[in-house]
N, C-alpha and C. Protein backbone atom coordinates (compact mmCIF):
# COMPACT_ATOMS: atom_id res chain seq x y z
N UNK A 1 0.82 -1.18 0.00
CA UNK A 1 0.00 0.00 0.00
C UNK A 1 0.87 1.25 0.00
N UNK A 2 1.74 1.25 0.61
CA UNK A 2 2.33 2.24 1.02
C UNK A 2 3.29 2.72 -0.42
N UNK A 3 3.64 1.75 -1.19
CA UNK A 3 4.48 1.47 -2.64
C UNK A 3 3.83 2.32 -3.32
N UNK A 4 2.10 1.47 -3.29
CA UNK A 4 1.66 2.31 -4.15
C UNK A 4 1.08 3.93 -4.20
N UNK A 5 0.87 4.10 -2.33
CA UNK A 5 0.94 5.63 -2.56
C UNK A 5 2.86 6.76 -3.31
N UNK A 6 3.45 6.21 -3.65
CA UNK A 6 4.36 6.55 -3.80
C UNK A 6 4.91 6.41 -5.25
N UNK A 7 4.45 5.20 -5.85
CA UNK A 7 4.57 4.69 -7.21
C UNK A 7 3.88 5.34 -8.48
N UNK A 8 2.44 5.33 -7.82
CA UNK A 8 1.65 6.13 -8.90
C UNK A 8 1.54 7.60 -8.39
N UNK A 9 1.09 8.11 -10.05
CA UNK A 9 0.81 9.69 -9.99
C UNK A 9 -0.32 9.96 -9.07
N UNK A 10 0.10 10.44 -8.23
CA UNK A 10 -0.65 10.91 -6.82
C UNK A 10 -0.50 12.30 -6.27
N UNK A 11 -1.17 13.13 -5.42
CA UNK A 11 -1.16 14.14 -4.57
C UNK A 11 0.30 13.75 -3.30
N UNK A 12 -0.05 12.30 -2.99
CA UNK A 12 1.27 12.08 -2.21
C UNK A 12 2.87 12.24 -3.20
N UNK A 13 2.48 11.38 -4.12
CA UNK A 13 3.59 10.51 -4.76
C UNK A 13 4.31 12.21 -5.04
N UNK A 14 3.25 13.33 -5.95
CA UNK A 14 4.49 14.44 -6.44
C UNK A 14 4.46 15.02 -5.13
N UNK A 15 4.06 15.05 -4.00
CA UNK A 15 4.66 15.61 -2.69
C UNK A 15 5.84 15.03 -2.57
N UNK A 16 5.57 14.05 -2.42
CA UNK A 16 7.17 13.25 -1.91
C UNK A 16 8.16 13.73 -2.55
N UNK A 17 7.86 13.21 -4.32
CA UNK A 17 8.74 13.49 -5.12
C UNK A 17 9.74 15.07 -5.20
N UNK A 18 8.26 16.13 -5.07
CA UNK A 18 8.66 17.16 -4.41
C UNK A 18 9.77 17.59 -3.46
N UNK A 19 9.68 17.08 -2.82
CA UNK A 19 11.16 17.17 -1.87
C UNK A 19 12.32 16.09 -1.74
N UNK A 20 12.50 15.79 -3.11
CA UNK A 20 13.91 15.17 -3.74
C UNK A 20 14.98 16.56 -3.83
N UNK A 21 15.93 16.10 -3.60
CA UNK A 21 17.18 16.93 -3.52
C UNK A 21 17.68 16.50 -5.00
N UNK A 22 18.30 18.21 -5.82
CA UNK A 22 18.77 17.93 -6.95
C UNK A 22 20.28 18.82 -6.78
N UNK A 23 21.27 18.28 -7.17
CA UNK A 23 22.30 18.80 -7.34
C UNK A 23 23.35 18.46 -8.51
N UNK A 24 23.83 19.62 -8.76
CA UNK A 24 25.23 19.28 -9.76
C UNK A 24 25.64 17.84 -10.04
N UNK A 25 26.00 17.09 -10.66
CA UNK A 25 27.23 15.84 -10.75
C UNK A 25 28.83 17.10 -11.16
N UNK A 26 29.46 16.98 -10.40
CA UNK A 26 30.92 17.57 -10.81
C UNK A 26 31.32 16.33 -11.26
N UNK A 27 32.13 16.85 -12.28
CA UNK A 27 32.84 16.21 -13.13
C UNK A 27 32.44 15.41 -14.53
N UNK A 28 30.88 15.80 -14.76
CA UNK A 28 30.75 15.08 -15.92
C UNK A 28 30.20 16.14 -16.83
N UNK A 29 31.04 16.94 -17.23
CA UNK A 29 30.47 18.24 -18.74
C UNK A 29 30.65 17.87 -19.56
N UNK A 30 29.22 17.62 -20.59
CA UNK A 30 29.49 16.78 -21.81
C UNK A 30 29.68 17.70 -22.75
N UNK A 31 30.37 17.99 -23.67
CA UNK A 31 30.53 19.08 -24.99
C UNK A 31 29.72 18.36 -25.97
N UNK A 32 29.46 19.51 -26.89
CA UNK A 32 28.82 19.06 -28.19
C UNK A 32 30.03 19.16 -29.18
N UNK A 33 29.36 18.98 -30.60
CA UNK A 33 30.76 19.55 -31.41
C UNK A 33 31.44 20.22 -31.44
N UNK A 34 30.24 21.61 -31.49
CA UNK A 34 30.91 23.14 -30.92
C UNK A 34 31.80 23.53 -30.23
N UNK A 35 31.73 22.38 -29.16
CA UNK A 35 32.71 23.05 -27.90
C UNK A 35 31.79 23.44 -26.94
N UNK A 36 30.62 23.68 -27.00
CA UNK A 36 29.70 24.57 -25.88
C UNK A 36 28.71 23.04 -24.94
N UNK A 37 28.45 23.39 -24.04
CA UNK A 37 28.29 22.30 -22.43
C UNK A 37 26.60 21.68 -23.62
N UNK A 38 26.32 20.60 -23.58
CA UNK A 38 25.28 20.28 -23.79
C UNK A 38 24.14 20.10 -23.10
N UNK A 39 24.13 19.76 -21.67
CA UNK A 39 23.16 20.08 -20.49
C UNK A 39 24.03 20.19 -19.36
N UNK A 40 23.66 20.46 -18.63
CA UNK A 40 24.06 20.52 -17.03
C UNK A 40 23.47 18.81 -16.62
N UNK A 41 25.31 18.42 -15.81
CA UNK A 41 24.33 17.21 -15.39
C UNK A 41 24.16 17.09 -14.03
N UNK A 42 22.83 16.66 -13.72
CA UNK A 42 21.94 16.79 -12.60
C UNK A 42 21.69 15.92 -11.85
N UNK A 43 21.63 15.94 -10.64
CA UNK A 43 21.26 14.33 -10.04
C UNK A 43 20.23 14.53 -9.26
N UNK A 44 19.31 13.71 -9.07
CA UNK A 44 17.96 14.12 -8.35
C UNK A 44 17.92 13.05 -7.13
N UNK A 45 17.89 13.15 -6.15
CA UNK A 45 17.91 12.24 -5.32
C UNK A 45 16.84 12.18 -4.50
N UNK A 46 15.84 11.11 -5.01
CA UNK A 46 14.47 11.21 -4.73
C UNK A 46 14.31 9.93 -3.15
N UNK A 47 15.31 10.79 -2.44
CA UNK A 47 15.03 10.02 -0.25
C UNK A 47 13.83 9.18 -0.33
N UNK A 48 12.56 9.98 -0.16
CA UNK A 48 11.66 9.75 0.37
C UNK A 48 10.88 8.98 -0.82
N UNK A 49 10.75 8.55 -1.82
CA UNK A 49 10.21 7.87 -2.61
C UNK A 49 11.02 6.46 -2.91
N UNK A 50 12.42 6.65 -2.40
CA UNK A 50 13.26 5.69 -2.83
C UNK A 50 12.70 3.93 -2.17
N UNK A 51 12.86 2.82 -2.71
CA UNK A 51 12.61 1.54 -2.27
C UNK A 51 12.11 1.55 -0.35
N UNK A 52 14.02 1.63 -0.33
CA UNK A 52 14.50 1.64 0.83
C UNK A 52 13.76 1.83 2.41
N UNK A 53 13.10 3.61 1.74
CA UNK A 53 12.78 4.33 2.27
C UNK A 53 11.31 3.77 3.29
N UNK A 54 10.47 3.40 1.91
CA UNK A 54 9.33 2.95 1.79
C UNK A 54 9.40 1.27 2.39
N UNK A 55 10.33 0.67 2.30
CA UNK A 55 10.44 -0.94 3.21
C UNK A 55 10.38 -0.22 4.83
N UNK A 56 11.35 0.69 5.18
CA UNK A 56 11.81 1.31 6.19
C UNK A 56 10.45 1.53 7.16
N UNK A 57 9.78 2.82 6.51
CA UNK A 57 8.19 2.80 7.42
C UNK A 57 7.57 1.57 7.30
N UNK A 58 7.41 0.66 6.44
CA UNK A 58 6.21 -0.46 6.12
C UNK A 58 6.58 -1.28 7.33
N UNK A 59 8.28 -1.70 7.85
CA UNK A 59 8.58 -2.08 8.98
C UNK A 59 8.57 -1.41 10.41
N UNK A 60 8.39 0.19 10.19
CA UNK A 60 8.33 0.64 11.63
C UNK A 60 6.63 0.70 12.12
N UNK A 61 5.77 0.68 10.92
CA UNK A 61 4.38 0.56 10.95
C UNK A 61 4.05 -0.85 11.62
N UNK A 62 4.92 -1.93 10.64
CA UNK A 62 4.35 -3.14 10.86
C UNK A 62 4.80 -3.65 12.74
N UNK A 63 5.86 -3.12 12.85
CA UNK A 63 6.68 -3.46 14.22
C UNK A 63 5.04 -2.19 15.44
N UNK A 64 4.87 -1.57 15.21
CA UNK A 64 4.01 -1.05 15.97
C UNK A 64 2.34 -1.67 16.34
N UNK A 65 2.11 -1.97 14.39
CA UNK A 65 0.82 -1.94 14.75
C UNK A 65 0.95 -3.91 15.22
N UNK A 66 1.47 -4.41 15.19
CA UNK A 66 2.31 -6.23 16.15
C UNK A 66 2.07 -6.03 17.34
N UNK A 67 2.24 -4.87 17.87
CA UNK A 67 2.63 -4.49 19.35
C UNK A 67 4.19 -5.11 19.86
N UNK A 68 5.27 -5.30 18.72
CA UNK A 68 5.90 -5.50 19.39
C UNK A 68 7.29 -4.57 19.65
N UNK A 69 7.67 -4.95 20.83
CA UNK A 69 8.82 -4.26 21.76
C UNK A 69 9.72 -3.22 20.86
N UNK A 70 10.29 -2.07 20.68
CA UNK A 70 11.00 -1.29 20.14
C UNK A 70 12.20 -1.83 19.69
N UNK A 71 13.11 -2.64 20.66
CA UNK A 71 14.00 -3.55 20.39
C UNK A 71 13.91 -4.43 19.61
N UNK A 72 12.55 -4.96 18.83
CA UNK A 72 12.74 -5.98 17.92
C UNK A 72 13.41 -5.67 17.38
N UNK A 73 12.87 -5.02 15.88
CA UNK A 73 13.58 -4.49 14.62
C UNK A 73 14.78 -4.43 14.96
N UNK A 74 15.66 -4.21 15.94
CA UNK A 74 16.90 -3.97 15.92
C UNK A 74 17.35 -4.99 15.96
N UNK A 75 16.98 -5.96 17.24
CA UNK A 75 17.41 -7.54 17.26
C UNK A 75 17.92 -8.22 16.19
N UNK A 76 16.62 -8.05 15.09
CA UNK A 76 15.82 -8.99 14.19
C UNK A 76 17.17 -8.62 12.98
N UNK A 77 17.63 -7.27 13.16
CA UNK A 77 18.77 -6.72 12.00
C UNK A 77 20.45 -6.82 12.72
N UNK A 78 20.44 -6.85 13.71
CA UNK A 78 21.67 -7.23 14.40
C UNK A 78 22.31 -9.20 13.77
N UNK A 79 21.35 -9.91 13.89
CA UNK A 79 21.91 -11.11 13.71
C UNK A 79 22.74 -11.37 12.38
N UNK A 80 22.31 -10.40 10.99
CA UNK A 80 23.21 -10.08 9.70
C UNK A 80 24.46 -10.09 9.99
N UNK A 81 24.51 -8.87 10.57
CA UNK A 81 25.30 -7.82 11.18
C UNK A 81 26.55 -8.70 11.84
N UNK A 82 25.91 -9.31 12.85
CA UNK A 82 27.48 -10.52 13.64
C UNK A 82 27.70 -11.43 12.93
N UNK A 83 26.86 -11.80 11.82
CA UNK A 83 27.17 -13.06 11.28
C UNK A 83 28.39 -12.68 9.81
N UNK A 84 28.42 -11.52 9.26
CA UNK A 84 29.05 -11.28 8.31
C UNK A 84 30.26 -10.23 8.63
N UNK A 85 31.72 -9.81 8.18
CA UNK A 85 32.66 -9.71 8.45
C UNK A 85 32.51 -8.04 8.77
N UNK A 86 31.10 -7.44 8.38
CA UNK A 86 31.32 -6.16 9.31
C UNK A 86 31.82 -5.43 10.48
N UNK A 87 32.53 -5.19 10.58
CA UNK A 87 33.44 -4.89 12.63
C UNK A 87 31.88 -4.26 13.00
N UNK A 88 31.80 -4.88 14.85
CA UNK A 88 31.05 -4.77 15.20
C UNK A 88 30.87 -2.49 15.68
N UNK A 89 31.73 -2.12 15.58
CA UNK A 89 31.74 -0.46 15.53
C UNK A 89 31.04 0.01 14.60
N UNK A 90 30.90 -0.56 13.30
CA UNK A 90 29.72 -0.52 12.59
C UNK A 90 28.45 -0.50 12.53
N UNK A 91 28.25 -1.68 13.43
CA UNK A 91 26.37 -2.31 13.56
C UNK A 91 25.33 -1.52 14.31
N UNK A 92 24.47 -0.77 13.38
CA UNK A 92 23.74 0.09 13.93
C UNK A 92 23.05 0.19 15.34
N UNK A 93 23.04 -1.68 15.84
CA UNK A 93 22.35 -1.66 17.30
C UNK A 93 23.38 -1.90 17.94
């Protein structure tokens, strides 16, 4: 549900989209024949619409409306975490 408020053309979806951060790429000016810049290149970095973002609430929703403990989710993502060669100064819990 939550995908699809975000996926399709929506009142949410161009809100969200709305507050994507766009900035420069340095280092990639493409010339034309001329010699003169052919676009500015741009990067749009759309946070809040991204996959990630959207798994992220669907699990802090789903961990609430469970009733369970605040510490799950962390638990439940810690066991990755010791099991693979990440140093533990890393692991978010």
């Amino acid at each position: 549900m939550l995908l699809a408020l975000v996926a399709i053309d929506n009142p949410v979806a161009r809100f969200a989209n709305g507050l994507a951060v766009t900035f420069p790429w340095p280092g990639v000016e493409v010339l034309g024949v001329d010699g003169r810049p052919l676009k500015p290149a741009v990067f749009q970095f759309n946070w809040l619409t991204a996959t990630g973002t959207v798994v992220l609430v669907a699990g802090l929703i789903s961990t609430a409306a469970l009733r369970l403990p605040a510490a799950s989710p962390c638990a439940s993502t810690a066991w990755p975490w010791r099991e693979s060669a990440v140093p533990r100064s890393l692991s978010p819990c």
